[in-house]
Protein backbone atom coordinates (compact mmCIF):
# COMPACT_ATOMS: atom_id res chain seq x y z
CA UNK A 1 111.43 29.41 69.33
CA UNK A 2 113.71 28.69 72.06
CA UNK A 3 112.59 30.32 75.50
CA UNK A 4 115.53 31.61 78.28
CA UNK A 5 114.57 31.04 81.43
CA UNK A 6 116.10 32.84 84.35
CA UNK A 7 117.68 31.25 87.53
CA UNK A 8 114.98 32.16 90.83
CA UNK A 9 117.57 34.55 92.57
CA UNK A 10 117.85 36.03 89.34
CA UNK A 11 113.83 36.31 88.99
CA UNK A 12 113.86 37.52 92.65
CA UNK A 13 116.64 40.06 92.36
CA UNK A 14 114.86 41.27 88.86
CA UNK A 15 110.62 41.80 90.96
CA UNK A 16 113.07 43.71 93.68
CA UNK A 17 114.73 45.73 91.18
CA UNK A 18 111.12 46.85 89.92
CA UNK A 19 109.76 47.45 93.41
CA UNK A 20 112.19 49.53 94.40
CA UNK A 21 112.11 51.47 91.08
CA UNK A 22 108.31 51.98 91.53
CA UNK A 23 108.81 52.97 95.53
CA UNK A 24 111.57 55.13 94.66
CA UNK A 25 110.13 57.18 91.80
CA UNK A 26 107.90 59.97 92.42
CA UNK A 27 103.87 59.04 91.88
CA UNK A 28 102.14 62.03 90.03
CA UNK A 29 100.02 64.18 91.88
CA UNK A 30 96.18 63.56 92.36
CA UNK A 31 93.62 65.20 92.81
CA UNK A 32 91.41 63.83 95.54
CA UNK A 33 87.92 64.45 96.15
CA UNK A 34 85.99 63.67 100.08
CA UNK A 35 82.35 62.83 99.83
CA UNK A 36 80.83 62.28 103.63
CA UNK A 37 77.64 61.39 104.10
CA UNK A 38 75.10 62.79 106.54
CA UNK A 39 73.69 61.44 109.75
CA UNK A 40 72.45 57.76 110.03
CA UNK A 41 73.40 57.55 106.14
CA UNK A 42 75.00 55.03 103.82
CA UNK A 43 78.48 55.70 101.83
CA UNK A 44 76.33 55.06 98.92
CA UNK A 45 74.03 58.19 99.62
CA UNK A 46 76.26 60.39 97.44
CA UNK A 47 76.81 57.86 94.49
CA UNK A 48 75.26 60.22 92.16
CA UNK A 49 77.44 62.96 93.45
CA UNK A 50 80.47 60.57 92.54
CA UNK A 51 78.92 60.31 89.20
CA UNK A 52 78.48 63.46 88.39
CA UNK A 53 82.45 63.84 89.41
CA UNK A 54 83.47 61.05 87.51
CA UNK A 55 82.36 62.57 84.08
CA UNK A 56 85.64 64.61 84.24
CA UNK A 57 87.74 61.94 83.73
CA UNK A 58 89.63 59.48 86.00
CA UNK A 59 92.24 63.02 86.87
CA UNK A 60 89.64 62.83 89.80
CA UNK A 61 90.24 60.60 92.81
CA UNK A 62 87.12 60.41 94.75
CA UNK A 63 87.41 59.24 98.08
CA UNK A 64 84.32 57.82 100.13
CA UNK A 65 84.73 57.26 103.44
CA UNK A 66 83.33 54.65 105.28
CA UNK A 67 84.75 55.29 108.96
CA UNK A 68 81.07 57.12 109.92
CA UNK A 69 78.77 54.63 108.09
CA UNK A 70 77.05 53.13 111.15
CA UNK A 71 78.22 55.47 113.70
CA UNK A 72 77.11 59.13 113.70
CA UNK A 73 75.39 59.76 116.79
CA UNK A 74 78.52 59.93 118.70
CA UNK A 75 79.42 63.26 118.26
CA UNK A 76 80.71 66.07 115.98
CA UNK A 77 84.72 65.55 117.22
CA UNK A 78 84.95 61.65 117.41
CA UNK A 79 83.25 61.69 113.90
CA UNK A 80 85.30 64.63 112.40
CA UNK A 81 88.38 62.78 114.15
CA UNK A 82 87.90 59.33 112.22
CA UNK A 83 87.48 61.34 109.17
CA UNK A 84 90.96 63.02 109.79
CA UNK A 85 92.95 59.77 110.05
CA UNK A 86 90.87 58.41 106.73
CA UNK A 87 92.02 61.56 104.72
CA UNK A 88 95.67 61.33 106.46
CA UNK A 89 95.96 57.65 105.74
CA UNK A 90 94.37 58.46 101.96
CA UNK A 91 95.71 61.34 100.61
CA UNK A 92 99.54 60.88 100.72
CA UNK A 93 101.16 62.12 97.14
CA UNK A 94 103.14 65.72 97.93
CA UNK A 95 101.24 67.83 95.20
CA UNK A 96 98.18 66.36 95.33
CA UNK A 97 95.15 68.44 95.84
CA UNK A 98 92.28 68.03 97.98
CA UNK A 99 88.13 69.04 97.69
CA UNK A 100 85.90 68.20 100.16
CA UNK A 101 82.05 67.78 99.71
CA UNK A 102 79.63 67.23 103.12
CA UNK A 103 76.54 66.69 102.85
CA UNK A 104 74.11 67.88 106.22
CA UNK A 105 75.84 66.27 109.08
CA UNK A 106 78.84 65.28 107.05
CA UNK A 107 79.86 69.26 106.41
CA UNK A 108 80.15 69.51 110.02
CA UNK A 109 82.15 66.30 110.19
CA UNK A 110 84.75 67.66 107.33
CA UNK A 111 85.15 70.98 109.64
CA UNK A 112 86.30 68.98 112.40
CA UNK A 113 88.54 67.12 110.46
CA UNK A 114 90.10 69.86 109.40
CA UNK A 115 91.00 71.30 112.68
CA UNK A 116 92.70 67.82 113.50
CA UNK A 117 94.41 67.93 110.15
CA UNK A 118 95.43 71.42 111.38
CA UNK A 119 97.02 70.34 114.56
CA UNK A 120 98.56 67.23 112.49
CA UNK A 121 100.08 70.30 110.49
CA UNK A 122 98.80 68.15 107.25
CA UNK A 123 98.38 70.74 104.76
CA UNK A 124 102.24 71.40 105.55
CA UNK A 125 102.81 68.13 103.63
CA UNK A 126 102.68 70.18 100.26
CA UNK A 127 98.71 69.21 99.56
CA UNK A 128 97.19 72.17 98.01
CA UNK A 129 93.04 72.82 99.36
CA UNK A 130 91.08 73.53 96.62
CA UNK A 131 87.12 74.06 96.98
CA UNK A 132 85.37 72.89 100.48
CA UNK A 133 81.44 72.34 99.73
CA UNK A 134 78.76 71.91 102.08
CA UNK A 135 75.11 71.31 101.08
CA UNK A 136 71.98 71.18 103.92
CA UNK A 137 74.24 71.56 106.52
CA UNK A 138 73.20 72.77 109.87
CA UNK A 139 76.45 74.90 110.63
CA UNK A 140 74.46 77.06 113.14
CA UNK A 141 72.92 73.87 114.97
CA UNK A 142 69.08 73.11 114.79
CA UNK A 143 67.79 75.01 117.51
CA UNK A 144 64.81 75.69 115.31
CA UNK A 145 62.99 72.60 116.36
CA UNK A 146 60.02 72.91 119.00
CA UNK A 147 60.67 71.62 122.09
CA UNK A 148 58.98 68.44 121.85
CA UNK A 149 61.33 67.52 118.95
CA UNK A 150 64.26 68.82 121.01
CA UNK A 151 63.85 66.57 123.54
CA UNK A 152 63.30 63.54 120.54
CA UNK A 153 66.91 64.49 119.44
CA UNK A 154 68.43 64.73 122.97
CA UNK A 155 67.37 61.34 123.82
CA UNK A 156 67.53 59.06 120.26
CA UNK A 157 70.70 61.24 118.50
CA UNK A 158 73.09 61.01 121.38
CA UNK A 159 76.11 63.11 121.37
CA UNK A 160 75.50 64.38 118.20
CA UNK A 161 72.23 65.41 118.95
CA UNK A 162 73.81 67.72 122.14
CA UNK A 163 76.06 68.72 119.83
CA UNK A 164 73.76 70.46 116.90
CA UNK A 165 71.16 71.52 119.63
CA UNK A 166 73.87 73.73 121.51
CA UNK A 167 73.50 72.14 124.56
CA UNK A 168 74.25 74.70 127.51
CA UNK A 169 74.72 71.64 129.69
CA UNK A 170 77.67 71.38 127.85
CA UNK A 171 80.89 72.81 129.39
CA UNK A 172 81.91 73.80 126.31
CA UNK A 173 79.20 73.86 123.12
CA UNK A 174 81.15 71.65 120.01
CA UNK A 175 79.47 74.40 117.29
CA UNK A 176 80.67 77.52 119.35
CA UNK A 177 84.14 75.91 119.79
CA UNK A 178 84.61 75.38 116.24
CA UNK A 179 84.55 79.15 115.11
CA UNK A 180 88.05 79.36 116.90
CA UNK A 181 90.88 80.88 115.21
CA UNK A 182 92.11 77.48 114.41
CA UNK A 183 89.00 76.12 113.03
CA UNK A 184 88.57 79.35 110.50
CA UNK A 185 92.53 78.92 109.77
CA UNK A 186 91.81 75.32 108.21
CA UNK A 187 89.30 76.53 106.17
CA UNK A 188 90.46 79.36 104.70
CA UNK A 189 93.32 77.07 103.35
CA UNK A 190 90.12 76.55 100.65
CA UNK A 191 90.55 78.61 97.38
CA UNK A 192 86.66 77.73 96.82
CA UNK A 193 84.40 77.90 99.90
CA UNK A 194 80.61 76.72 98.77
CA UNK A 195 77.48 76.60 100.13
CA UNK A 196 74.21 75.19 98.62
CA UNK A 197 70.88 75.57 100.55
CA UNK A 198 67.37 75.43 100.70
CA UNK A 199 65.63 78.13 100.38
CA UNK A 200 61.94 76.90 101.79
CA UNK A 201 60.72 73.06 102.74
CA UNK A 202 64.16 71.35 104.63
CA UNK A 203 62.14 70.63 107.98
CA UNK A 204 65.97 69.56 108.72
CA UNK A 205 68.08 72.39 108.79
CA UNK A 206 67.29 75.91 108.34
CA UNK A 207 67.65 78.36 105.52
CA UNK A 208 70.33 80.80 107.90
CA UNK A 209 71.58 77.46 109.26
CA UNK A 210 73.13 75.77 106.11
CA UNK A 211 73.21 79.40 104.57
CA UNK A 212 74.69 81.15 106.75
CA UNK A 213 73.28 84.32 105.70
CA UNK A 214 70.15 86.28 107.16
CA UNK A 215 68.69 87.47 103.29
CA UNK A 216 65.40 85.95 102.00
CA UNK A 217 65.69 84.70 98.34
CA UNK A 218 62.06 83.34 98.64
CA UNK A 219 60.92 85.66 96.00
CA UNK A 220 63.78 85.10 93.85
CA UNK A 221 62.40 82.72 90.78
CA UNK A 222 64.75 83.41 88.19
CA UNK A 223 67.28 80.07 87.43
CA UNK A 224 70.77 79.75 86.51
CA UNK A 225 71.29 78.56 83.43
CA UNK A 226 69.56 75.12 83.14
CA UNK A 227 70.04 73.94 86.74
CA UNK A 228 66.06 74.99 86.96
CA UNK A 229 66.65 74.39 90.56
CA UNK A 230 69.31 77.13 91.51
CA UNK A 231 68.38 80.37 91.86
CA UNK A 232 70.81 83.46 91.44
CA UNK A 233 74.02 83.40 94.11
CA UNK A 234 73.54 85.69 97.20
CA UNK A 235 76.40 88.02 97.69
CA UNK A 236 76.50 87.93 101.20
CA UNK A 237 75.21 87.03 104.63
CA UNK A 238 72.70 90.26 104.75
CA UNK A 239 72.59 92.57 107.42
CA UNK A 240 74.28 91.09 110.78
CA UNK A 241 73.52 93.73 112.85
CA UNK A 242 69.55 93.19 112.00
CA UNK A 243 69.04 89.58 113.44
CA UNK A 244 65.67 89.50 113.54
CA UNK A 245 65.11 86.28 112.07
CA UNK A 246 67.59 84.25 114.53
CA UNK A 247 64.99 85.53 117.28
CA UNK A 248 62.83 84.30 115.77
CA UNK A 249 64.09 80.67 114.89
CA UNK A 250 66.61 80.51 117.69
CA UNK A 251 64.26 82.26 120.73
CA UNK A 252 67.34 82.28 123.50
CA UNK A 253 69.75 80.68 122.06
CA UNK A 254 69.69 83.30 119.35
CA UNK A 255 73.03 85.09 120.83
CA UNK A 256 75.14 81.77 120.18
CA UNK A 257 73.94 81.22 116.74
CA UNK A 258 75.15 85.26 116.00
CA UNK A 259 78.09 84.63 117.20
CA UNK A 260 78.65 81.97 114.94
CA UNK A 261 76.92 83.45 112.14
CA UNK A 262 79.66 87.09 112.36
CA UNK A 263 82.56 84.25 113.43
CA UNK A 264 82.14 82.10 110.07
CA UNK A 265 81.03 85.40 107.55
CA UNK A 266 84.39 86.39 108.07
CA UNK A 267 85.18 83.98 105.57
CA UNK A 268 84.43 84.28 101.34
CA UNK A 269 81.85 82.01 101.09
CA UNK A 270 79.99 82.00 97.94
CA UNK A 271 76.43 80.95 98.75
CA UNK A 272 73.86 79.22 96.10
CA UNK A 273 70.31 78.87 97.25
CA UNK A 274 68.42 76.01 96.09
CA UNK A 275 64.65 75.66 95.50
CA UNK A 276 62.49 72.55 94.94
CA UNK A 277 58.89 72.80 94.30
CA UNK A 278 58.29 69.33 93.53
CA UNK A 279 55.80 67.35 95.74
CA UNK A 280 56.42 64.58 98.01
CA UNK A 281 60.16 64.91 97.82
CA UNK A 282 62.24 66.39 100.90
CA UNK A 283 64.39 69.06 99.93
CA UNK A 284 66.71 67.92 102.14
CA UNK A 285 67.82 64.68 100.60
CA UNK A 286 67.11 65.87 97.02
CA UNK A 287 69.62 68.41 97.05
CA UNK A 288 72.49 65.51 96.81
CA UNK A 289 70.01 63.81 94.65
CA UNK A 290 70.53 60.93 97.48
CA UNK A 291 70.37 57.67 95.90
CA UNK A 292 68.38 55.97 97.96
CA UNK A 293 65.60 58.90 99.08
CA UNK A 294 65.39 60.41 95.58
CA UNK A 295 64.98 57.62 93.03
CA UNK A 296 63.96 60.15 90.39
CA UNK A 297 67.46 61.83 91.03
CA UNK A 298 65.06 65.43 90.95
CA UNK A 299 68.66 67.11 92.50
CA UNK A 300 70.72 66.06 89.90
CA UNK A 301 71.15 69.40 88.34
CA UNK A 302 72.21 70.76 91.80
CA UNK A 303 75.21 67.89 91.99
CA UNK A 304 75.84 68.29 88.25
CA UNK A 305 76.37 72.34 89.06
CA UNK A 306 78.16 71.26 92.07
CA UNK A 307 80.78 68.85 90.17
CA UNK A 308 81.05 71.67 87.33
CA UNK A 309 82.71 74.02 90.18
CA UNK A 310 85.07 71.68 91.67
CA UNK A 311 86.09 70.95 88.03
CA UNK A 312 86.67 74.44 87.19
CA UNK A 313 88.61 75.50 90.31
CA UNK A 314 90.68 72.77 90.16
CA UNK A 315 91.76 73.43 86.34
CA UNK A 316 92.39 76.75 87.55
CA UNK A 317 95.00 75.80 89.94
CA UNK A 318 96.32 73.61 87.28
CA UNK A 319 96.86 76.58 85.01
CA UNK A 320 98.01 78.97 87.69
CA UNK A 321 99.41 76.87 90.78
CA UNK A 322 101.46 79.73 92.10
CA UNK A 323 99.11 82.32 91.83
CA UNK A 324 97.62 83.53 95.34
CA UNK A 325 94.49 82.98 96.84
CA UNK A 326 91.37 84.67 95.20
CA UNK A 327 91.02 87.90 95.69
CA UNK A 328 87.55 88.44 97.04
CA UNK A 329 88.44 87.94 100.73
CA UNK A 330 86.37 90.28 102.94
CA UNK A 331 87.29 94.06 103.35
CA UNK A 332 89.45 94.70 106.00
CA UNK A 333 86.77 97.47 107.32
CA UNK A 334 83.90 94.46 107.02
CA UNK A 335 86.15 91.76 108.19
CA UNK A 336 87.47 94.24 111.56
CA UNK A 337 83.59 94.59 111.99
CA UNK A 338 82.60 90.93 112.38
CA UNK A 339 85.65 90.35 114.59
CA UNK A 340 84.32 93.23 117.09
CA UNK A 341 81.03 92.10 116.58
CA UNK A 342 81.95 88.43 117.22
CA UNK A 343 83.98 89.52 120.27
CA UNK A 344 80.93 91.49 121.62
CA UNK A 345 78.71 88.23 121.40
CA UNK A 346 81.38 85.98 122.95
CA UNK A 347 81.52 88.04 126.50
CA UNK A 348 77.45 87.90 126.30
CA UNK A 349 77.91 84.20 126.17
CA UNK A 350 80.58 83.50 128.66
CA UNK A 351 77.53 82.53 131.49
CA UNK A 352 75.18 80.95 129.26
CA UNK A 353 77.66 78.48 127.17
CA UNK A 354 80.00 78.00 130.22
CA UNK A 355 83.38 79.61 128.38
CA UNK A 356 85.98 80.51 129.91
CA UNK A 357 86.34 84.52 131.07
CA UNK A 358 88.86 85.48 128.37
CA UNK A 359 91.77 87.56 129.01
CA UNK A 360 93.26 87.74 125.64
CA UNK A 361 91.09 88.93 122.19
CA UNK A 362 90.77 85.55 120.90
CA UNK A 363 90.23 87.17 117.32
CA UNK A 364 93.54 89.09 117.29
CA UNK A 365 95.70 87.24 120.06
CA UNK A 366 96.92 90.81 121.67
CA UNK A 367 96.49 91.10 125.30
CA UNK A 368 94.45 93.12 127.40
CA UNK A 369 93.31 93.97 130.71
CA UNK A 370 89.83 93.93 132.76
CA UNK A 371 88.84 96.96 131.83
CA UNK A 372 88.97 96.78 128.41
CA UNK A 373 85.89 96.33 126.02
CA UNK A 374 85.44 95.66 122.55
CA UNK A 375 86.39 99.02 121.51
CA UNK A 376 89.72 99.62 122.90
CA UNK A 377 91.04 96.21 121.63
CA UNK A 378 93.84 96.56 118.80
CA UNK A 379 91.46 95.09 115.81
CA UNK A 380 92.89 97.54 113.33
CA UNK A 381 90.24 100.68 112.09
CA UNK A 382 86.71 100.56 111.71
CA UNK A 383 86.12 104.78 111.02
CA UNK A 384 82.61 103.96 109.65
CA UNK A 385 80.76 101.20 111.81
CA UNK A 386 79.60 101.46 115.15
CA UNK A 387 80.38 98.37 117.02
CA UNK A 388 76.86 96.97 118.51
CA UNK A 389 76.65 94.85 121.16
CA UNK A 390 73.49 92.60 122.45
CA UNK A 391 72.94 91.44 125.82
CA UNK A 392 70.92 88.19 126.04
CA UNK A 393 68.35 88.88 128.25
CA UNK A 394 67.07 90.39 125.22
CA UNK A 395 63.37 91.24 125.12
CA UNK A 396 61.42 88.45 124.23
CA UNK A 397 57.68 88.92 124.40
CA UNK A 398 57.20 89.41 120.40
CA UNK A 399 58.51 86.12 120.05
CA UNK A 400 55.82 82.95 119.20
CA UNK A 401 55.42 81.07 122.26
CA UNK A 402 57.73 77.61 120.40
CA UNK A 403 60.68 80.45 120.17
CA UNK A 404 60.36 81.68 123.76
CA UNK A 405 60.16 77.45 124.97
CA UNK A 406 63.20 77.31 123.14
């Protein structure tokens, strides 16, 4: 059979043809998904998670990033920034969606990123957020630790360790500063905001910490479904008024970590408590059934669960892309209460954290003059809450004597 060769300009002119075909056409949406590792941890420590996401079919892009592997003791914003320039340079397809998981340290890193994302006005690029996941992660800091291991973090975790320790040395505290306006903006871009913690045994980070909720599910026992290590979803962040337990964990730094705590529960999160019982297994690493820590993948019902939601809420948006956010957003009355109560907490902290003396209500952006006080400031009705307000030279002499060092 005779073969026809072309002439090479006419084989050159035919590969540009095609390239310029393939540029020009539009590339089908994606739907990406960011796993970030924790600190001091491989890429590799959320394979399983990966795997678990990968059973839904290659419709899933999951995205690794490597830019912290090797480098998280610098801080919270030059780790959160890398991120940003990873997910800019990644996720490029207008229509595309985007999940993020974090695991520990690498939650905190995907809320930074977000605020430079923000600022890079990336979400204006027609990428729709979908769920944002965090599981073990410290958002309040780990001011929990005795002083002794305080110092150990100070001087071996660098920047990072200042960072999650609230350092008042620090002019201005990483943690407080992201509970901004801009900070909560990025992430209520999410349709699906999750958070998975341990309930008892993370040494690491805290139960309210990673929570972000003052109940005690301790005595809960009862599983969902056959993830035997979930127990039943809180539905909320408890009484915020009541922080009796912060005292206790926090000792003086228990102001900044309420502040926080009414600042980021004026988001929807939906919170899922975790409990492992097993023995000589850290709850910490096993509830991203971490590859290298938990051989025995014990957590792997908690990623499987995990993968399951960012499945389902991104089928949902497949079925119903114009519909509006979801419709269990705070109260107005309940949301106007955190504001005041957040506002309250940020003039106790002006001295302590080193902020600035604010002229302006940072939570609605109106004006207003010396005199005024949480009460008078235009944050819409709130008939049927008193607005309380903590000083922090609070009392401290029922405290143990590792909260009071702290």
């Amino acid at each position: 059979q005779r073969r026809v060769h072309g002439t090479p300009s006419e084989c050159l002119f035919f590969f540009v043809c095609v390239g310029v075909c393939f540029v020009m056409s539009p590339q089908c949406p994606k739907h990406y998904v960011v796993l970030q590792h924790g600190i001091e941890a491989p890429v590799s420590a959320l394979d399983r998670v990966k795997e678990s996401l990968q059973c839904y079919g290659p419709e899933l892009v999951i995205l690794q990033p490597d830019v912290n592997e090797g480098q998280t003791l610098d801080g919270i914003l030059s780790g959160g920034e890398r991120l940003a320039d990873y997910i800019e340079e990644m996720v490029i397809v207008p229509g595309s969606t985007l999940s993020m998981v974090g695991h520990s340290l690498g939650g905190l890193y995907l809320r930074s990123a977000l605020s430079f994302l923000e600022d890079r006005k990336f979400f204006e690029k027609d990428i729709v957020a979908i769920s944002f996941i965090t599981l073990a992660t410290p958002h309040l800091g780990v001011c929990h630790l005795d002083t002794k291991t305080q110092v150990g973090v100070l001087f071996t975790k660098g920047q990072t360790g200042s960072d999650l320790l609230l350092n008042p040395l620090c002019f201005h505290p990483t943690l407080i500063e992201m509970v901004n306006d801009k900070h909560l903006k990025s992430l209520s871009r999410f349709r699906y905001l999750g958070l998975y913690a341990n309930t008892t045994g993370d040494s690491m980070v805290p139960y309210l910490s990673s929570m972000l909720a003052l109940n005690d599910t301790a005595q809960e026992t009862k599983n969902v479904d056959d993830h035997h290590h979930l127990l039943p979803p809180l539905t909320g962040p408890g009484d915020l008024s009541n922080p009796q337990c912060l005292l206790t964990e926090y000792g003086r730094r228990w102001n900044a970590a309420h502040y926080m705590l009414c600042r980021l529960s004026t988001l929807p999160w939906h919170r899922q408590p975790v409990l492992f019982t097993e023995s000589n297994l850290s709850p910490h690493v096993a509830i991203v059934a971490h590859t290298h820590k938990d051989p025995s993948a014990v957590g792997k019902d908690v990623v499987d669960h995990l993968a399951n939601e960012i499945y389902t809420h991104i089928q949902e948006w497949i079925q119903h892309p114009t519909s509006e956010l979801p419709n269990d957003k705070l109260s107005e009355v309940q949301s106007n209460y955190l504001h005041k109560e957040s506002f309250s907490l940020y003039q106790s902290l002006i001295s302590w954290a080193h902020l600035p003396e604010i002229r302006f209500n940072p939570f609605s952006h109106e004006n207003y003059d010396d005199n005024s006080d949480a009460e008078s400031l235009s944050l819409g009705s709130c008939p049927d809450l008193d607005v309380i307000s903590y000083s922090s030279d609070l009392e401290l002499d029922h405290l143990s004597p590792r909260a009071k060092s702290t």
